[in-house]
Each structure stands twice: as C-alpha cells, then as structure tokens.
PDB file of N, CA and C in Angstrom:
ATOM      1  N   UNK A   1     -13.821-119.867  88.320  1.00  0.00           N
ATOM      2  CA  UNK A   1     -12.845-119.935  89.399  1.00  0.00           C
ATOM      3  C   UNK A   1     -13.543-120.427  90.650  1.00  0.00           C
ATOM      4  N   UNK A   2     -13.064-121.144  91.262  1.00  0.00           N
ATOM      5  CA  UNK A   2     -14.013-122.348  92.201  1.00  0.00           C
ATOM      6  C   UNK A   2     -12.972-122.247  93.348  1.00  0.00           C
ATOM      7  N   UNK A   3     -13.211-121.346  94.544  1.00  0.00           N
ATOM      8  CA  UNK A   3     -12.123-121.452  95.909  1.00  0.00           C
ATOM      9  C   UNK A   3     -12.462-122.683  96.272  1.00  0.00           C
ATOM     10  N   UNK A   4     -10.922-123.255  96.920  1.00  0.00           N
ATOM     11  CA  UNK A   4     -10.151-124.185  97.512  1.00  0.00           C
ATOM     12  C   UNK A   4     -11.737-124.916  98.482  1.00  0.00           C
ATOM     13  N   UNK A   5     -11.583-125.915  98.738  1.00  0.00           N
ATOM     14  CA  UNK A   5     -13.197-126.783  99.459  1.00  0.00           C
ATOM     15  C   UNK A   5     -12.309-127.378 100.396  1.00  0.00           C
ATOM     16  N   UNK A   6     -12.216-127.236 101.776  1.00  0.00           N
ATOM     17  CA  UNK A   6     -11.589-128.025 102.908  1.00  0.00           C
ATOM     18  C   UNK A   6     -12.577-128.657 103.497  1.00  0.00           C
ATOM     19  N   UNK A   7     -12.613-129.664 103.940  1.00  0.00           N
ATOM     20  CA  UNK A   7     -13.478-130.583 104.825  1.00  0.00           C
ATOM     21  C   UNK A   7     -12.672-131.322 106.256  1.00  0.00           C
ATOM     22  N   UNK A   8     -13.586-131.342 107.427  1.00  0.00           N
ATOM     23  CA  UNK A   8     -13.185-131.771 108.271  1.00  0.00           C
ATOM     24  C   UNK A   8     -13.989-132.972 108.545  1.00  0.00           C
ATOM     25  N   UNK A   9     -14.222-133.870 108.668  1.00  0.00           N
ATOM     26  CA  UNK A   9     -15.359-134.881 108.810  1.00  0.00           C
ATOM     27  C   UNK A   9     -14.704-135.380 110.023  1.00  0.00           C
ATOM     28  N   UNK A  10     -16.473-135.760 111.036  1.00  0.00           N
ATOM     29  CA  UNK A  10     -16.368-136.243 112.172  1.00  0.00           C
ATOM     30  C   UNK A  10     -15.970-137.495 112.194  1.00  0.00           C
ATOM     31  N   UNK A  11     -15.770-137.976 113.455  1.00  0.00           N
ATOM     32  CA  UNK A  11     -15.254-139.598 113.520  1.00  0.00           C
ATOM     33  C   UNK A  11     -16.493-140.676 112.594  1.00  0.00           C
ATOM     34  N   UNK A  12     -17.521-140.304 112.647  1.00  0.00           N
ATOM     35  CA  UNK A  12     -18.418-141.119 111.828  1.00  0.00           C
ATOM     36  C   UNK A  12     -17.966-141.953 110.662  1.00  0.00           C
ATOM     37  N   UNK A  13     -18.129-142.814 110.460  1.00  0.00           N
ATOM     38  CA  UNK A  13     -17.850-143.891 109.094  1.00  0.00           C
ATOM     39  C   UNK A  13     -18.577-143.594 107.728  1.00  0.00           C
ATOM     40  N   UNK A  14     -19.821-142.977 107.810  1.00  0.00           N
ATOM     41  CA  UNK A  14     -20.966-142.754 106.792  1.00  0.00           C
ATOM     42  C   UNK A  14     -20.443-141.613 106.284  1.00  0.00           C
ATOM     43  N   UNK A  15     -20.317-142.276 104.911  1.00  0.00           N
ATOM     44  CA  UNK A  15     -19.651-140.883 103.823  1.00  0.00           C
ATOM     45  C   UNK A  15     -20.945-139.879 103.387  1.00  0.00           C
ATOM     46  N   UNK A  16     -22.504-140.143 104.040  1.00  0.00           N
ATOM     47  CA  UNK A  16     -23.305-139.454 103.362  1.00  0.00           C
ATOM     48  C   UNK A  16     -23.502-138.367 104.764  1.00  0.00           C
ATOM     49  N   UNK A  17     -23.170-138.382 105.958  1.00  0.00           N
ATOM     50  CA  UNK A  17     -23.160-137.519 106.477  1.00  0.00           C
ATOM     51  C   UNK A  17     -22.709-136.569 106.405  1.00  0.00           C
ATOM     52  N   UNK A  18     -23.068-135.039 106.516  1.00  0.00           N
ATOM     53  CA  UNK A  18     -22.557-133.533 106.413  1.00  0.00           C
ATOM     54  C   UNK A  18     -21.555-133.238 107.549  1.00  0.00           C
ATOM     55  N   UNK A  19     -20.807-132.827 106.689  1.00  0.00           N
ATOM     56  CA  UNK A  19     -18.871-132.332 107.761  1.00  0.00           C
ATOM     57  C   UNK A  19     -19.886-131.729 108.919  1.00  0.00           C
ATOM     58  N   UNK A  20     -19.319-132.367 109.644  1.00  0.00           N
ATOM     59  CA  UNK A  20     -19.030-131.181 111.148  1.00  0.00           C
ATOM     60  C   UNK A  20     -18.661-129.471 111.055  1.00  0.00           C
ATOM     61  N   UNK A  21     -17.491-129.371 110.557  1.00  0.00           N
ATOM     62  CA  UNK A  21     -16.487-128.308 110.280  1.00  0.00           C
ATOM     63  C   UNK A  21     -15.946-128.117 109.077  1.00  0.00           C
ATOM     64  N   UNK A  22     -16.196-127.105 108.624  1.00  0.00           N
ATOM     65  CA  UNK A  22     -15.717-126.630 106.928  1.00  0.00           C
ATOM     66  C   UNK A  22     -14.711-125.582 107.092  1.00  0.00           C
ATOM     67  N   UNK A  23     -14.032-125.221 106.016  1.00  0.00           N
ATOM     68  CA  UNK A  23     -13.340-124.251 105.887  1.00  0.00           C
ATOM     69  C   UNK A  23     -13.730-123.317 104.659  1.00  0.00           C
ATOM     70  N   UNK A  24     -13.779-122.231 104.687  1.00  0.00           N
ATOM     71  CA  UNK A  24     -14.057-121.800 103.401  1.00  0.00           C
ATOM     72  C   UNK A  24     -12.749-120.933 102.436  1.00  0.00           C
ATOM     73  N   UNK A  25     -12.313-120.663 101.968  1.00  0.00           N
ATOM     74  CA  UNK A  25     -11.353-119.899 101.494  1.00  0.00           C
ATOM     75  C   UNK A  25     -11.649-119.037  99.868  1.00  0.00           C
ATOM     76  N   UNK A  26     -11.254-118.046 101.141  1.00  0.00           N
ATOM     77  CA  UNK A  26     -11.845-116.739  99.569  1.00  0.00           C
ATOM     78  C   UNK A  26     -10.863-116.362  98.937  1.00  0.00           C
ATOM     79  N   UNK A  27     -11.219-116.132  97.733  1.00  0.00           N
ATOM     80  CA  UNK A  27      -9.704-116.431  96.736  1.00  0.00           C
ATOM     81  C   UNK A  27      -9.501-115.143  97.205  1.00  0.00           C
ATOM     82  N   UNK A  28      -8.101-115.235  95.614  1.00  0.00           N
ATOM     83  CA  UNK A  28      -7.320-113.489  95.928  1.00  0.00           C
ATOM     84  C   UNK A  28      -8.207-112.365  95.902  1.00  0.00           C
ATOM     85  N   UNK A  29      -8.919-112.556  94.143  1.00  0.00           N
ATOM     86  CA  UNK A  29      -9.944-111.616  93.679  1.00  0.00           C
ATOM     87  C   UNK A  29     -11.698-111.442  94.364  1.00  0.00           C
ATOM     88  N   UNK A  30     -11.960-111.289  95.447  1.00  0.00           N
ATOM     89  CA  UNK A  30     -13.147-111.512  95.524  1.00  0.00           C
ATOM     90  C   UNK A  30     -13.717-110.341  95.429  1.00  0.00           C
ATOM     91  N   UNK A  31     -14.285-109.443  94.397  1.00  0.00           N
ATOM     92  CA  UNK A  31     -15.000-108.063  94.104  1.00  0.00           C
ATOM     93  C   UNK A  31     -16.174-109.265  93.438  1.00  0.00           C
ATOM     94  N   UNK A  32     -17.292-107.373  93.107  1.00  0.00           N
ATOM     95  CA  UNK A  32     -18.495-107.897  92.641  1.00  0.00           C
ATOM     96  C   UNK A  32     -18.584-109.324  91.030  1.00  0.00           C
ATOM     97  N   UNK A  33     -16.968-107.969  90.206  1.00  0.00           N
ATOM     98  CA  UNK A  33     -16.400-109.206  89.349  1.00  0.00           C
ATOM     99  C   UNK A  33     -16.845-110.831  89.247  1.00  0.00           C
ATOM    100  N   UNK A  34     -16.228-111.129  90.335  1.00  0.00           N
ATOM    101  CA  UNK A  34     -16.263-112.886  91.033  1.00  0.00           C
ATOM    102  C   UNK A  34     -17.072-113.115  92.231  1.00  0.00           C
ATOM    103  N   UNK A  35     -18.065-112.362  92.198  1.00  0.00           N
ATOM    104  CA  UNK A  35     -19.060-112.916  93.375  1.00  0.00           C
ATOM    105  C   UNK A  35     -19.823-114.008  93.392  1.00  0.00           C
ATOM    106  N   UNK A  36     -19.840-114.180  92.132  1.00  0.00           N
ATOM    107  CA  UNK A  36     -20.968-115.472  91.844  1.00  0.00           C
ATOM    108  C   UNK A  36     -20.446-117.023  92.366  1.00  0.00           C
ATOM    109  N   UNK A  37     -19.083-117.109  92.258  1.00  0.00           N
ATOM    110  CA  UNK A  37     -18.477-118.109  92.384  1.00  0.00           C
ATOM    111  C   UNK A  37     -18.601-118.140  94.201  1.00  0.00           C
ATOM    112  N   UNK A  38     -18.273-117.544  94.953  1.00  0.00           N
ATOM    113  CA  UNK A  38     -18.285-117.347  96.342  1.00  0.00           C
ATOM    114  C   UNK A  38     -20.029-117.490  96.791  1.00  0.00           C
ATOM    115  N   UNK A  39     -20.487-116.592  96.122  1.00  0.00           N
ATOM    116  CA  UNK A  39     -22.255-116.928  96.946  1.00  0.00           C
ATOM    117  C   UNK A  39     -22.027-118.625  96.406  1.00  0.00           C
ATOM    118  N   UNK A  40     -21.689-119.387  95.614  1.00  0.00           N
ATOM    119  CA  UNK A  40     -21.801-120.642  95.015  1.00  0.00           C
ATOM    120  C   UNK A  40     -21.526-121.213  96.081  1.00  0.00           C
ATOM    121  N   UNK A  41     -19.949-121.079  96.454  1.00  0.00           N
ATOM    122  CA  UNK A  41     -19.664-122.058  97.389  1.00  0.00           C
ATOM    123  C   UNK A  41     -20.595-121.600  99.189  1.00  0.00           C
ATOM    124  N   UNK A  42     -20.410-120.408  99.570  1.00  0.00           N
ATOM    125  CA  UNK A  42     -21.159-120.259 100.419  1.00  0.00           C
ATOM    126  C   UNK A  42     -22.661-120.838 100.803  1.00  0.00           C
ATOM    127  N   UNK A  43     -23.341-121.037  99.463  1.00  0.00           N
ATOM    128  CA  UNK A  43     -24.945-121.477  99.589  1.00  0.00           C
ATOM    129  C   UNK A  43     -24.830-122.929  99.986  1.00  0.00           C
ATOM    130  N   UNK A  44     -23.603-123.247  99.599  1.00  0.00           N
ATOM    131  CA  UNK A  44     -23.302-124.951  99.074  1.00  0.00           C
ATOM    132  C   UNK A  44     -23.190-125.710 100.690  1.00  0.00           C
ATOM    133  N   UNK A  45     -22.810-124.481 101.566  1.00  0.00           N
ATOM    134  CA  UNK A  45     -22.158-125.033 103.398  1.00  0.00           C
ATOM    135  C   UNK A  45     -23.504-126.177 103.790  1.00  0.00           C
ATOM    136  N   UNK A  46     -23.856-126.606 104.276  1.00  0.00           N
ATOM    137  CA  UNK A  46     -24.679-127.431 105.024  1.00  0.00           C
ATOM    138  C   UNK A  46     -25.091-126.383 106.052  1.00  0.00           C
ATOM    139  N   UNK A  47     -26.430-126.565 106.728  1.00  0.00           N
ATOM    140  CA  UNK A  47     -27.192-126.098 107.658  1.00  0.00           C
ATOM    141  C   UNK A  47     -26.981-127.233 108.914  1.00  0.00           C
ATOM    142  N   UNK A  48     -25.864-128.128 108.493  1.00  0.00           N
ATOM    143  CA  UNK A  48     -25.813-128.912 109.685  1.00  0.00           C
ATOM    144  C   UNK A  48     -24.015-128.923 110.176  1.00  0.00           C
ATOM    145  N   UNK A  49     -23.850-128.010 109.115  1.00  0.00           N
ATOM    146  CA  UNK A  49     -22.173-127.610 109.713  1.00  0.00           C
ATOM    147  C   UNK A  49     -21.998-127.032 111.014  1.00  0.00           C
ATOM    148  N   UNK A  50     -21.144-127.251 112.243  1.00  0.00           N
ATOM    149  CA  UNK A  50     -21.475-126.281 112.939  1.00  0.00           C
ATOM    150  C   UNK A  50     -19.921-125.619 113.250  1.00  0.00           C
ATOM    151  N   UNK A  51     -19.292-125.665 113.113  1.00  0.00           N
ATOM    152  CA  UNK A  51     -17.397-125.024 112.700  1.00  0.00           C
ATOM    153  C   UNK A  51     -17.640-124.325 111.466  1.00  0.00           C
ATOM    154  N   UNK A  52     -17.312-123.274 111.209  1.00  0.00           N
ATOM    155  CA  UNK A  52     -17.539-122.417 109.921  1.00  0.00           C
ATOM    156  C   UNK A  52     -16.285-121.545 110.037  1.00  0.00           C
ATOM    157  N   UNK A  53     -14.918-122.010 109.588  1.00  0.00           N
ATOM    158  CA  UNK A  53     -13.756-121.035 109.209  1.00  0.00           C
ATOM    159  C   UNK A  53     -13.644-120.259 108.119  1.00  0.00           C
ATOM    160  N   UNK A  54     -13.895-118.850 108.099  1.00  0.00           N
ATOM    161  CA  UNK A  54     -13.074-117.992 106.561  1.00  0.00           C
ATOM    162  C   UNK A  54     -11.641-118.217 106.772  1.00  0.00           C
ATOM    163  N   UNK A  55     -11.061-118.217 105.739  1.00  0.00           N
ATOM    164  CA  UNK A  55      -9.505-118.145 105.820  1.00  0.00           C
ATOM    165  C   UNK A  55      -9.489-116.999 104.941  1.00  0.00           C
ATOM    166  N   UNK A  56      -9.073-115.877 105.350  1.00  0.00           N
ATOM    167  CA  UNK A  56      -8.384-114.524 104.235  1.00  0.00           C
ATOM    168  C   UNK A  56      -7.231-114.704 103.830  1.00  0.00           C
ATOM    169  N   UNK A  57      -6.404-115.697 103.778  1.00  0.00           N
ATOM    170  CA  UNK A  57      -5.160-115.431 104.470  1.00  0.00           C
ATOM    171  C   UNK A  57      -4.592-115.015 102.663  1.00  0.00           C
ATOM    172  N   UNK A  58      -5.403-115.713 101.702  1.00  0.00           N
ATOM    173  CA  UNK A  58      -5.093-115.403 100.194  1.00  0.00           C
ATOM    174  C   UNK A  58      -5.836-114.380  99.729  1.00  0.00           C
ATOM    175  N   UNK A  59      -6.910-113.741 100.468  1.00  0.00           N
ATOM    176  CA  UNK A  59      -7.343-112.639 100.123  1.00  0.00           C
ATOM    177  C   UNK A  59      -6.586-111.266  99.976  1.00  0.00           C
ATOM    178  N   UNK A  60      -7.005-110.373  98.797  1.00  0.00           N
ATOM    179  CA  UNK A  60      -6.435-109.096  98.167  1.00  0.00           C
ATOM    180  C   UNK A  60      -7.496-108.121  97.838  1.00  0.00           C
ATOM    181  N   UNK A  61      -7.790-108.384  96.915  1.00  0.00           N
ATOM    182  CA  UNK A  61      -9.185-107.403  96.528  1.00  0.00           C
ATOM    183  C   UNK A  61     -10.530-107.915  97.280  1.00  0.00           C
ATOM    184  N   UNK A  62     -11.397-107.062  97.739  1.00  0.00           N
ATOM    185  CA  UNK A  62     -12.451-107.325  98.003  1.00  0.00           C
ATOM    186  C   UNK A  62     -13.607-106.150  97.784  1.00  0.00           C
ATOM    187  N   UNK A  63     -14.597-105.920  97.849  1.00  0.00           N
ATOM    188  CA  UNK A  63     -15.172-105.085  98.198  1.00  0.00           C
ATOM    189  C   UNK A  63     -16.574-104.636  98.878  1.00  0.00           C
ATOM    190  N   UNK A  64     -17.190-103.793  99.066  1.00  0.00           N
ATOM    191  CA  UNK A  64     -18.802-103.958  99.674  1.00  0.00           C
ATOM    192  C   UNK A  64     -19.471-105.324  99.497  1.00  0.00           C
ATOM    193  N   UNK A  65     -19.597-105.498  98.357  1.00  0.00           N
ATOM    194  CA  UNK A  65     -21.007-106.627  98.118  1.00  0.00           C
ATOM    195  C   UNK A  65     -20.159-108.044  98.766  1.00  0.00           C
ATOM    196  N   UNK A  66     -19.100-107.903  98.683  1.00  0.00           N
ATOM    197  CA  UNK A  66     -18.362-109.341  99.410  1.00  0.00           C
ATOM    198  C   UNK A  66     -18.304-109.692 100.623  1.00  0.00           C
ATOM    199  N   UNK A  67     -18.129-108.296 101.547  1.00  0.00           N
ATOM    200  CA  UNK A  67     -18.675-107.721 103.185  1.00  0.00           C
ATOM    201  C   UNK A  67     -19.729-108.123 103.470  1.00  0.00           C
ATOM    202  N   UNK A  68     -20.717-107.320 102.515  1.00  0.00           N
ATOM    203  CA  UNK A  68     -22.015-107.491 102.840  1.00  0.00           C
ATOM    204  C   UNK A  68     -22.843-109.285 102.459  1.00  0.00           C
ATOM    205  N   UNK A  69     -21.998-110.207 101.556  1.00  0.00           N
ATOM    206  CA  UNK A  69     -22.222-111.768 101.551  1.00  0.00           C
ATOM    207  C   UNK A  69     -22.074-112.119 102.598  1.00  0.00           C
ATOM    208  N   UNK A  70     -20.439-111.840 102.817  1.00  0.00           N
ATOM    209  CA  UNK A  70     -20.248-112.643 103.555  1.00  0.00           C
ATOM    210  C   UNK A  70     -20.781-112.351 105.336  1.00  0.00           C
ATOM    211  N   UNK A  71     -21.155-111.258 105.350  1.00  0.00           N
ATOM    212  CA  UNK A  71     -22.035-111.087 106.300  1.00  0.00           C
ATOM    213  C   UNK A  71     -23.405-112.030 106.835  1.00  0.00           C
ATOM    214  N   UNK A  72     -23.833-111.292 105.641  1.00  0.00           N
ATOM    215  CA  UNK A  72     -25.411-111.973 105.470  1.00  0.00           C
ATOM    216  C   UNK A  72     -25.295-113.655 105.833  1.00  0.00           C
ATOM    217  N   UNK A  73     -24.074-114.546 105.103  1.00  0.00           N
ATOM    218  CA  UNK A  73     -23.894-115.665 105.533  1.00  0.00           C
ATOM    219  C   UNK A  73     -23.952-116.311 107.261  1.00  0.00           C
ATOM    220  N   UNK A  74     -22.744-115.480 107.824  1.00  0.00           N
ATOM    221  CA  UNK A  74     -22.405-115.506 108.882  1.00  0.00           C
ATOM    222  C   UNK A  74     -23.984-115.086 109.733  1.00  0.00           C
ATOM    223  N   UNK A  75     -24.698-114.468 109.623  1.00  0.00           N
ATOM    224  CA  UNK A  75     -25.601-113.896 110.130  1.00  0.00           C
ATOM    225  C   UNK A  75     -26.828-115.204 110.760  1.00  0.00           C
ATOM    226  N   UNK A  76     -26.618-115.540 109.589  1.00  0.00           N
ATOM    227  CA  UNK A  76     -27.765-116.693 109.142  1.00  0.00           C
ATOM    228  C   UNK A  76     -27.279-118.127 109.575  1.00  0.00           C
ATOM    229  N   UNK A  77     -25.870-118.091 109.583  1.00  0.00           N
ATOM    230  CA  UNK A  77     -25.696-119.500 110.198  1.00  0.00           C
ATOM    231  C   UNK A  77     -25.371-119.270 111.470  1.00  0.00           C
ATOM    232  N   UNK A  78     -24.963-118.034 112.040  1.00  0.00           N
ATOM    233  CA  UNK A  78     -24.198-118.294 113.751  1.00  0.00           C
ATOM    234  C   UNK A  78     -26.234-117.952 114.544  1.00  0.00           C
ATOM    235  N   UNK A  79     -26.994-117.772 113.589  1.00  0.00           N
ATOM    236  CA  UNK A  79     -28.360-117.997 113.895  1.00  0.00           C
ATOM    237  C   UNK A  79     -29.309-118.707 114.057  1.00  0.00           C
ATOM    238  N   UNK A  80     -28.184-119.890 113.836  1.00  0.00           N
ATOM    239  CA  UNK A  80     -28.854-121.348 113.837  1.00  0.00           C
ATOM    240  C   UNK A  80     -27.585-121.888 114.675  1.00  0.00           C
ATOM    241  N   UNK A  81     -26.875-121.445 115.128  1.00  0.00           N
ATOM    242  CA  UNK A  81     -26.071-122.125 116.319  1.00  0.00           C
ATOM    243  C   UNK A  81     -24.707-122.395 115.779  1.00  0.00           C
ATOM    244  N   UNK A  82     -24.003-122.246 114.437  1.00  0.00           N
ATOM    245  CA  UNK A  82     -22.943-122.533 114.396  1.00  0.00           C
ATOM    246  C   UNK A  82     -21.664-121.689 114.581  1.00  0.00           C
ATOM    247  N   UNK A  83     -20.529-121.954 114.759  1.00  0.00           N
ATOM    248  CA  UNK A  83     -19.127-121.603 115.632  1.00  0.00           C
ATOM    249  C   UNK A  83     -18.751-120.713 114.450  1.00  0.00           C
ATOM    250  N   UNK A  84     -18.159-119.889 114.171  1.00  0.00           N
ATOM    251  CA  UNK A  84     -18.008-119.017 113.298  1.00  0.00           C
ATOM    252  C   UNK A  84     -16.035-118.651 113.607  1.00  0.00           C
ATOM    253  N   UNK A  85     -15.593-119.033 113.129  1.00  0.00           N
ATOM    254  CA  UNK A  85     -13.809-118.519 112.785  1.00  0.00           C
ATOM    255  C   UNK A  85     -13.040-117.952 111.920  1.00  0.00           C
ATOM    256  N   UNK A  86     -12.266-116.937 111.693  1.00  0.00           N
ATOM    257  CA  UNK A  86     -11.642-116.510 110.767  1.00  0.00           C
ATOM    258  C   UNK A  86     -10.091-116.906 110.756  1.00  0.00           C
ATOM    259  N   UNK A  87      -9.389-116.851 110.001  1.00  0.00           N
ATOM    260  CA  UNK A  87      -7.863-117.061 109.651  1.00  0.00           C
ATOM    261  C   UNK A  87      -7.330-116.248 108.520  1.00  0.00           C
ATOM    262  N   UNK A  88      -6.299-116.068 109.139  1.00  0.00           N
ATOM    263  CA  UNK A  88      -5.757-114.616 107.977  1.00  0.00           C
ATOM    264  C   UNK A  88      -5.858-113.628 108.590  1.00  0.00           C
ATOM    265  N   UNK A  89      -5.303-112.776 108.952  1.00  0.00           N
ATOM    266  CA  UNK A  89      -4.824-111.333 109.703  1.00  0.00           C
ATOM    267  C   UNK A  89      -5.322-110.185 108.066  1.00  0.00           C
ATOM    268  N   UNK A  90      -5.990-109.612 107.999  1.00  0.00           N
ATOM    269  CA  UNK A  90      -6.308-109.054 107.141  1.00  0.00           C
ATOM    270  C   UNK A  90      -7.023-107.247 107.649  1.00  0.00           C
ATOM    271  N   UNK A  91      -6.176-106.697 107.953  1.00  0.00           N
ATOM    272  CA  UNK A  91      -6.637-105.131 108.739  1.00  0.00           C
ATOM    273  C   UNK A  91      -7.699-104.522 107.790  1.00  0.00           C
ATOM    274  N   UNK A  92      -7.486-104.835 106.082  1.00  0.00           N
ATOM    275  CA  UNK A  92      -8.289-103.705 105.559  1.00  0.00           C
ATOM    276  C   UNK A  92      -9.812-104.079 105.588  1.00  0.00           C
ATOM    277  N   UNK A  93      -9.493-105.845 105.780  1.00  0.00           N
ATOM    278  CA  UNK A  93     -10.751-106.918 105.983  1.00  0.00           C
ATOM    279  C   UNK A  93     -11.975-106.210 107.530  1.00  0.00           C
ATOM    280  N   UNK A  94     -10.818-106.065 108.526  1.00  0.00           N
ATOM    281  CA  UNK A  94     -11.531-105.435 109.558  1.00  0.00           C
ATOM    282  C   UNK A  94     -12.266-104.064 109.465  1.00  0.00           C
ATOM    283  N   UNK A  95     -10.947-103.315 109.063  1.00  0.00           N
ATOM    284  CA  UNK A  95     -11.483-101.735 108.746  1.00  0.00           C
ATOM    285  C   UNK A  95     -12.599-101.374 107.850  1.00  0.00           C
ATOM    286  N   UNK A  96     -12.989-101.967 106.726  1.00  0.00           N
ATOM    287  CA  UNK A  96     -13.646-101.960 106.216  1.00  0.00           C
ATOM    288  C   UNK A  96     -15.184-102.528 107.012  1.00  0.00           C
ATOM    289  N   UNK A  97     -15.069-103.764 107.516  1.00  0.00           N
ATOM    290  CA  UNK A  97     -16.661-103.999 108.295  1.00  0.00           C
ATOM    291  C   UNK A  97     -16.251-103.317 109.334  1.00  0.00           C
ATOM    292  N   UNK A  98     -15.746-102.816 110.347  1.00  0.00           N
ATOM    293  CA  UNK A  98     -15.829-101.817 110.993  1.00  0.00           C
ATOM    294  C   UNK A  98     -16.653-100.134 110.609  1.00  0.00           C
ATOM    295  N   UNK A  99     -16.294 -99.605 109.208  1.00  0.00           N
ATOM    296  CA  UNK A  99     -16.667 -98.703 108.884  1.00  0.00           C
ATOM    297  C   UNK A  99     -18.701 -98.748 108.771  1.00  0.00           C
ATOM    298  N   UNK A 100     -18.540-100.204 107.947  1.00  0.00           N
ATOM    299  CA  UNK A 100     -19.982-100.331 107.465  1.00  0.00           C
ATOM    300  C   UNK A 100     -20.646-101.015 108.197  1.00  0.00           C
ATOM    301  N   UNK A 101     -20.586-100.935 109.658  1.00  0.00           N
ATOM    302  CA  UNK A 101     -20.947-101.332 111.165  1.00  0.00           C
ATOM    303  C   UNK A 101     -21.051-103.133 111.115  1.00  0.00           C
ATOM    304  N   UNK A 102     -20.221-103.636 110.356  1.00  0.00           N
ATOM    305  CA  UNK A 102     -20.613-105.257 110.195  1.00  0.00           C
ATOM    306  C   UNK A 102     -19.312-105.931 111.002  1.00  0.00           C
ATOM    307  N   UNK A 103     -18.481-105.169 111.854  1.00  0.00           N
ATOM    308  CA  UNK A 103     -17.267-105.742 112.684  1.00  0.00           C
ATOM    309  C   UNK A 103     -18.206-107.331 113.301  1.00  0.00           C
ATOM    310  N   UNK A 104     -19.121-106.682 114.428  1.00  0.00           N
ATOM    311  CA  UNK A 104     -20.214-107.465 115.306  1.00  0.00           C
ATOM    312  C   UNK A 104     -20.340-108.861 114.573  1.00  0.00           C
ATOM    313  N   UNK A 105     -21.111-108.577 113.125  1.00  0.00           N
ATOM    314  CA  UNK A 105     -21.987-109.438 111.981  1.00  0.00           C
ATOM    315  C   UNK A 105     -20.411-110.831 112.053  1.00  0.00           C
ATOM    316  N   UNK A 106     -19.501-109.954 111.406  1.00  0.00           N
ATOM    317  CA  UNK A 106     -18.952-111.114 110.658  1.00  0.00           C
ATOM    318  C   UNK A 106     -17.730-112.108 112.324  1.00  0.00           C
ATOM    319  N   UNK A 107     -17.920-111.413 112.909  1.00  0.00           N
ATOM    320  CA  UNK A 107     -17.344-111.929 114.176  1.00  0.00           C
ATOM    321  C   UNK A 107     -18.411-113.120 114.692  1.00  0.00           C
ATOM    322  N   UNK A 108     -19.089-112.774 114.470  1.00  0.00           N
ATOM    323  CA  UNK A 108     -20.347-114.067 114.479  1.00  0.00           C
ATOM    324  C   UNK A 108     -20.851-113.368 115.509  1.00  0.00           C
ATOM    325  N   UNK A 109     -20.994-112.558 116.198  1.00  0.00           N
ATOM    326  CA  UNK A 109     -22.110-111.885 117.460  1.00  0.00           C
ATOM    327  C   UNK A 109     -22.993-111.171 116.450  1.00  0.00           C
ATOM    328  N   UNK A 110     -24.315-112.035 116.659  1.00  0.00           N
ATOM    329  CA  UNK A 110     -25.250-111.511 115.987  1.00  0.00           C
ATOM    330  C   UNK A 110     -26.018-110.569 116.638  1.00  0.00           C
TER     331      UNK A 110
END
C-alpha cells in the first residue's frame, strides 16, 4: 500500500530538479501494521524540499510508533530549515502528541 505522492514543482523547466514543496498523505491505516510503507515514502522526501505538508485529512487508525516517525521526520527536516504544514483537523492526532509531549515536535518548533 503506497500513500497518494503530491508534487509541487517550482517554476524551473529541469525535470531533474527536487520539488520545492511536497505533500505527504498518510493513508487511513497507519499503525505499526503499515509502517513500513510510510517510513518508505517519508525517507524518499528530498533534503532539498523546503514546504513539507502532512495531510490527515484520510487518516483513522494510527498509533505510537507513527507519532513517534512522524516526529522524528519533522524533527530532522524543520532542522535543516524546512516549512513544515499539516491539513486535516484530526483532535485524536493532536491529543495524542500532546500526551507524549511531541505537540512542539510535529508542529515543526523544534
């Protein structure tokens, strides 16, 4: 299972240049189950992206180790300077990194 790949590409003409701005979208199921597929696409972002959107908006299940990815992600790239955004209104998404002190992390304030 391979989440949705959005691309934004800058005005540039050169198809070998790395997007500007990505989107990422985490499927419905994202538990430890289907993690592999998500660290996949996550590893896959460019270090020269600097727009980095989650979209929850199809997210349902999730749990710790998916928090704690997608943390660790966010951590590591708004640490190298890139814009960090979410989409999708998702409360249990908040409450949950709220509990396990990662509100800060995944907001991109490192």
């Amino acid at each position: 299972m391979n989440p949705a790949r959005q691309l934004a590409h800058s005005g540039s003409s050169s198809d070998d240049s790395p997007p500007r701005s990505e989107v990422i979208e985490l499927p419905v199921d994202c538990t430890l189950r289907h993690i592999g597929a998500l660290k996949e696409r996550l590893c896959g972002v460019s270090d020269e992206v600097q727009n980095i959107t989650l979209d929850l908006r199809r997210l349902e299940r999730f749990d710790i180790a998916t928090l704690q990815l997608v943390a660790a992600f966010v951590r590591d790239h708004a640490a190298r300077g890139a814009n960090l955004l979410t989409c999708g209104n998702r409360p249990a998404w908040d409450e949950a990194a709220e509990l396990l002190g990662l509100s800060a992390t995944l907001a991109g304030r490192v």
